[in-house]
N, C-alpha and C. Protein backbone atom coordinates (compact mmCIF):
# COMPACT_ATOMS: atom_id res chain seq x y z
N UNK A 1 107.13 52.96 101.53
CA UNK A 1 107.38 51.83 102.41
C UNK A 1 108.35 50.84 101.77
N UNK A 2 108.58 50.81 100.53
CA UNK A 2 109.21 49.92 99.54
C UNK A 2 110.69 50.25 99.99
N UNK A 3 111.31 51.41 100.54
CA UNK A 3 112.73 51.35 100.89
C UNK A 3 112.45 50.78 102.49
N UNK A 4 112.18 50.92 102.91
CA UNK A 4 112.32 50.66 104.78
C UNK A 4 112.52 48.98 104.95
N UNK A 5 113.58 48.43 105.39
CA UNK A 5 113.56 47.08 105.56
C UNK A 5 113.55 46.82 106.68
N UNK A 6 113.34 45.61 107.00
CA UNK A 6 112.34 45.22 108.23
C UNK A 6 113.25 43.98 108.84
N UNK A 7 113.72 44.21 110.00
CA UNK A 7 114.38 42.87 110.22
C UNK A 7 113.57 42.02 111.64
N UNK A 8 113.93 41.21 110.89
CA UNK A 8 113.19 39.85 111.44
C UNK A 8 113.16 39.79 113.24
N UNK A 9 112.07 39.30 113.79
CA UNK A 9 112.08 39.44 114.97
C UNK A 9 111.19 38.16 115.66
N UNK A 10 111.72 37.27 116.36
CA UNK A 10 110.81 36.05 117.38
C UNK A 10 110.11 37.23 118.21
N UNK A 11 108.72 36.29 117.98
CA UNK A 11 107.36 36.43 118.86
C UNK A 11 107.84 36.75 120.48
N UNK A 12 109.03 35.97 120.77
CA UNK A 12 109.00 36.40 122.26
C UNK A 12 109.71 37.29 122.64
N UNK A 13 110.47 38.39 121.91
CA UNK A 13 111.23 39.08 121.83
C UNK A 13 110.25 40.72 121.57
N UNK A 14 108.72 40.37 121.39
CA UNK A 14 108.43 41.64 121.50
C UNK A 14 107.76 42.16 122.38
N UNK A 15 108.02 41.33 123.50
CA UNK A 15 107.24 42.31 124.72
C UNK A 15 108.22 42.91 125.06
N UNK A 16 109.61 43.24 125.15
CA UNK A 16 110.69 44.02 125.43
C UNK A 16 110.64 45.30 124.59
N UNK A 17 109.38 45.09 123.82
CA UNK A 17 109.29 46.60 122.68
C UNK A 17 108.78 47.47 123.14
N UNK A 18 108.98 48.69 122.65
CA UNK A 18 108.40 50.07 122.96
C UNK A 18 107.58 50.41 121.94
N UNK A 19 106.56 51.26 122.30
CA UNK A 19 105.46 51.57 120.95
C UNK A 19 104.84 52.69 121.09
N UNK A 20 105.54 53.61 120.58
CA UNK A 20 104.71 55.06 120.25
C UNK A 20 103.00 54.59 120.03
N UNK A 21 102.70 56.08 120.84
CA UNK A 21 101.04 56.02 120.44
C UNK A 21 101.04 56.40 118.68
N UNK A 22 101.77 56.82 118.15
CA UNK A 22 101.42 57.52 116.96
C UNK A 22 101.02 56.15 115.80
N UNK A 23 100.06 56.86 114.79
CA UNK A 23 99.93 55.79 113.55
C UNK A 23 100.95 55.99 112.37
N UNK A 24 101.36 54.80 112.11
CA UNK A 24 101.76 54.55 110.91
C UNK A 24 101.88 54.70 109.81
N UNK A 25 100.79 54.80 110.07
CA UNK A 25 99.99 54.81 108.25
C UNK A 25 98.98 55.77 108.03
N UNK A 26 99.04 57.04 106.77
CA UNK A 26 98.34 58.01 107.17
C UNK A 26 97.14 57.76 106.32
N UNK A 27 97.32 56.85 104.69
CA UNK A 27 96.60 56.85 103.87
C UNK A 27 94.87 55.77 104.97
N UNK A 28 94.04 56.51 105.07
CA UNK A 28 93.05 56.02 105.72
C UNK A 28 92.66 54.62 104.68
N UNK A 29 92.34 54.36 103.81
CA UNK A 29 92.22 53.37 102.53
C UNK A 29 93.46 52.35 103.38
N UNK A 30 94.52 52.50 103.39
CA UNK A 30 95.56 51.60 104.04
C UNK A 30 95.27 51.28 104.97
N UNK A 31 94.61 52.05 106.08
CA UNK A 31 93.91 51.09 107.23
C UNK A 31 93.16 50.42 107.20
N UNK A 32 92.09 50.73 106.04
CA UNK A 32 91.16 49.77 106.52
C UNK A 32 91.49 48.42 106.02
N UNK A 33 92.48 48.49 105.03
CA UNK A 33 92.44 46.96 104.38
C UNK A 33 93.68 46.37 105.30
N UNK A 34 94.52 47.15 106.51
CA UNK A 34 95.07 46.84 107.44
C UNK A 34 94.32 45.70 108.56
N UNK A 35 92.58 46.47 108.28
CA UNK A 35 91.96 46.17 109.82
C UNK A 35 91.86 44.48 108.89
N UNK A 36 91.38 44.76 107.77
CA UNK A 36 90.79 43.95 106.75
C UNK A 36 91.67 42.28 107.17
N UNK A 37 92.72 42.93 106.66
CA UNK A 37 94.10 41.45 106.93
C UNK A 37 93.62 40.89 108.23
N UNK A 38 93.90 41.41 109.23
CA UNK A 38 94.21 41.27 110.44
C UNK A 38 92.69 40.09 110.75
N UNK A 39 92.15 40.65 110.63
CA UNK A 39 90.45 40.01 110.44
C UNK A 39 90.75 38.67 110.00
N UNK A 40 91.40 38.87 108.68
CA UNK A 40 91.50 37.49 107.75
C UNK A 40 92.88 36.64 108.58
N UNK A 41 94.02 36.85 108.83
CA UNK A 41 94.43 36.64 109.35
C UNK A 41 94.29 36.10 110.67
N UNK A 42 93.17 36.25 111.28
CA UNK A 42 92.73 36.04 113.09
C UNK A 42 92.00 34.40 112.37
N UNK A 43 90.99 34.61 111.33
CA UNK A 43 90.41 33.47 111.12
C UNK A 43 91.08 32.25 110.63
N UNK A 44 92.86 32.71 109.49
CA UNK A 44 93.30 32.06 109.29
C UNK A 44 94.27 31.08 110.63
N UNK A 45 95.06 32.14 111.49
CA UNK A 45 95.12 31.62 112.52
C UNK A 45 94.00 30.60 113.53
N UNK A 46 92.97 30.68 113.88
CA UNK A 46 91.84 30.01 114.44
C UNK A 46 91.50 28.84 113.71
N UNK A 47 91.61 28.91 112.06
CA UNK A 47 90.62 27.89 111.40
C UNK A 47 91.53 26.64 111.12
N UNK A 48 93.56 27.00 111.01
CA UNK A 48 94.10 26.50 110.40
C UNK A 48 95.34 26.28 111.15
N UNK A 49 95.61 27.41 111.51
CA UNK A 49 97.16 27.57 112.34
C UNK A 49 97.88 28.07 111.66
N UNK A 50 97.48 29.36 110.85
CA UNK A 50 98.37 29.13 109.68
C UNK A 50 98.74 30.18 110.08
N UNK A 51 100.51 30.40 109.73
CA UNK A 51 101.52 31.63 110.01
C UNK A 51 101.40 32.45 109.20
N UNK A 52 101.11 33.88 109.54
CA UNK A 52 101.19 35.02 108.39
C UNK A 52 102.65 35.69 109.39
N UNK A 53 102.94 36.84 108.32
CA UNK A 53 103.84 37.88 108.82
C UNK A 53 103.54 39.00 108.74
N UNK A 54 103.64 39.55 110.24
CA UNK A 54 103.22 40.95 110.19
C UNK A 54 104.30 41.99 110.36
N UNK A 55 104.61 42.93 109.63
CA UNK A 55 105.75 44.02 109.46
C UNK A 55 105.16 45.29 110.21
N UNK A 56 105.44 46.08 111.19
CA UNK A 56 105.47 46.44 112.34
C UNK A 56 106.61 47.65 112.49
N UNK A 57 106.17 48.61 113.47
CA UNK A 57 106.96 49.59 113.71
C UNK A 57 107.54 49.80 115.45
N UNK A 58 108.47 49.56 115.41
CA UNK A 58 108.54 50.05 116.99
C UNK A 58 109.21 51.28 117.29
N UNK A 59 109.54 51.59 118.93
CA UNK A 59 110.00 53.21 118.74
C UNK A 59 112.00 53.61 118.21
N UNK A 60 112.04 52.26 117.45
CA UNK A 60 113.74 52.48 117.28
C UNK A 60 113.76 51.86 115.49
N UNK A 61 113.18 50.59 115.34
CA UNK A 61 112.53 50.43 114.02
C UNK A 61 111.85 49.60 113.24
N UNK A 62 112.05 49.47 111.93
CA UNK A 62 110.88 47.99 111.30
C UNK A 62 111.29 47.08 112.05
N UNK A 63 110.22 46.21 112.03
CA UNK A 63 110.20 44.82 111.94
C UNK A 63 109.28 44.04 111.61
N UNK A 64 109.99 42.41 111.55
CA UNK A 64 109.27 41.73 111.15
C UNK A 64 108.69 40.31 111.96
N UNK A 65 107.60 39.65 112.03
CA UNK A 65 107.22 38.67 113.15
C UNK A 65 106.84 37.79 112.28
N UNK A 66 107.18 36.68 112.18
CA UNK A 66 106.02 35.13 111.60
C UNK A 66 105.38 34.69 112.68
N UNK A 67 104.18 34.76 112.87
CA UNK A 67 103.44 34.26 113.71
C UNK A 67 101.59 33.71 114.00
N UNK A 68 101.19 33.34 114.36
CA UNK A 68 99.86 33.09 114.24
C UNK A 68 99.14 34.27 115.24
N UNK A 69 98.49 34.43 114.46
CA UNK A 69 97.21 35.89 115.02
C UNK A 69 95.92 35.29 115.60
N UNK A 70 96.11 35.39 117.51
CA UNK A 70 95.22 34.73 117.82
C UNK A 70 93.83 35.44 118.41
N UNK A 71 94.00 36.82 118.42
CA UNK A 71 92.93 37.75 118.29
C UNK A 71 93.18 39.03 117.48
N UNK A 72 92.34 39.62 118.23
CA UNK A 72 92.34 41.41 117.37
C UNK A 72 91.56 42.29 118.01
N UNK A 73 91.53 43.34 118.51
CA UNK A 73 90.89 43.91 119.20
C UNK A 73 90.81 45.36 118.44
N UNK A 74 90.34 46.18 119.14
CA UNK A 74 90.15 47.45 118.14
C UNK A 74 91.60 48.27 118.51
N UNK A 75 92.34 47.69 119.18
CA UNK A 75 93.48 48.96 119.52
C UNK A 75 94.70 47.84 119.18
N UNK A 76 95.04 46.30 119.45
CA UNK A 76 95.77 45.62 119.55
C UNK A 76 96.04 44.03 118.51
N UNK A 77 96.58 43.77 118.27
CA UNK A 77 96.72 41.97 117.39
C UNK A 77 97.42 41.35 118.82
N UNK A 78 96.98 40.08 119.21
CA UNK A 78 97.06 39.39 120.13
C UNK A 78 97.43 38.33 119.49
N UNK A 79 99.02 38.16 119.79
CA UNK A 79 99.77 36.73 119.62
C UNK A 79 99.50 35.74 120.28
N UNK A 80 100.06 34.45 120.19
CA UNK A 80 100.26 33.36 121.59
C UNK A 80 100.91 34.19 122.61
N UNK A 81 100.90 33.67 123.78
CA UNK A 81 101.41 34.27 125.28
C UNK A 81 101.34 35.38 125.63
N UNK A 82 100.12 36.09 125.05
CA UNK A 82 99.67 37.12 125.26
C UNK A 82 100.66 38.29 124.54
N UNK A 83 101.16 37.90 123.99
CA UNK A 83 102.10 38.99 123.15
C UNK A 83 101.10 39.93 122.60
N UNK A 84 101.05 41.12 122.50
CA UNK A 84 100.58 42.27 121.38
C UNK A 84 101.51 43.54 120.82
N UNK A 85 101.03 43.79 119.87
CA UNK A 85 101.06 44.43 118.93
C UNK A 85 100.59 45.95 118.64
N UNK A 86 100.71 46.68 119.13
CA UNK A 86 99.52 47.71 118.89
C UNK A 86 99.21 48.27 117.40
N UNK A 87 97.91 47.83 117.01
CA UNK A 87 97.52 47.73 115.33
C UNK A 87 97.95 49.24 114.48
N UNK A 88 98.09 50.13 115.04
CA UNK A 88 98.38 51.19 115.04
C UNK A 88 100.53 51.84 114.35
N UNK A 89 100.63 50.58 114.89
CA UNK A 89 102.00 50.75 114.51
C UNK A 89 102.23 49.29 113.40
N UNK A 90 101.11 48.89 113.13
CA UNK A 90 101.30 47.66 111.93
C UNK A 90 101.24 48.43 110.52
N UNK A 91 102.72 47.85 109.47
CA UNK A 91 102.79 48.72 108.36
C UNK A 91 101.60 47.59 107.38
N UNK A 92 101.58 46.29 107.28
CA UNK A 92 101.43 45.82 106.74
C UNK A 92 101.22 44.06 107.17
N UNK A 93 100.27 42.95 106.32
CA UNK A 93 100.47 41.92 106.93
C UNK A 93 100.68 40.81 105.07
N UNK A 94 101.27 40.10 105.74
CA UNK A 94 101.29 39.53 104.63
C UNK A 94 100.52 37.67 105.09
N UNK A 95 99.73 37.57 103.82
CA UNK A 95 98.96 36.52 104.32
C UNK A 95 99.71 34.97 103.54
């Protein structure tokens, strides 16, 4: 993952995305501390407002979002304005 660069992308610019059903990430250990973030991240968003960045795959390529994580569901990360994500194509979050 250390070569793939990720370019930057506004929150409102990703409902125009496309998103393979396929996962990301094969190492199972990498998901869970995927689900893990996202978790921590939903509370940091809720408790604080606080912006994490989540690095992301779509069906053409990386990217990257600063944004507040205002849910999480078992299939999706739910931005403001209903934006999502499908967790499935998340490489990584940074808190």
């Amino acid at each position: 993952m250390s070569t793939a660069t990720f370019e930057k992308i506004e929150k409102e610019n990703i409902s125009s995305l496309r998103f393979p059903n396929s996962e990301v990430l094969e190492d199972v250990d990498k998901r869970i501390d995927r689900i893990t973030d996202l978790n921590r991240a939903l509370s940091l968003g809720n408790l604080e407002q606080q912006k994490i960045k989540i690095y992301f795959e779509d069906d053409q390529s990386f990217k990257m979002v600063e944004t507040t994580v205002w849910g999480v569901t078992d299939k999706r990360v739910i931005l403001k304005q209903g934006v999502v994500i499908p967790i499935n194509r998340v490489h990584y979050i940074k808190l």
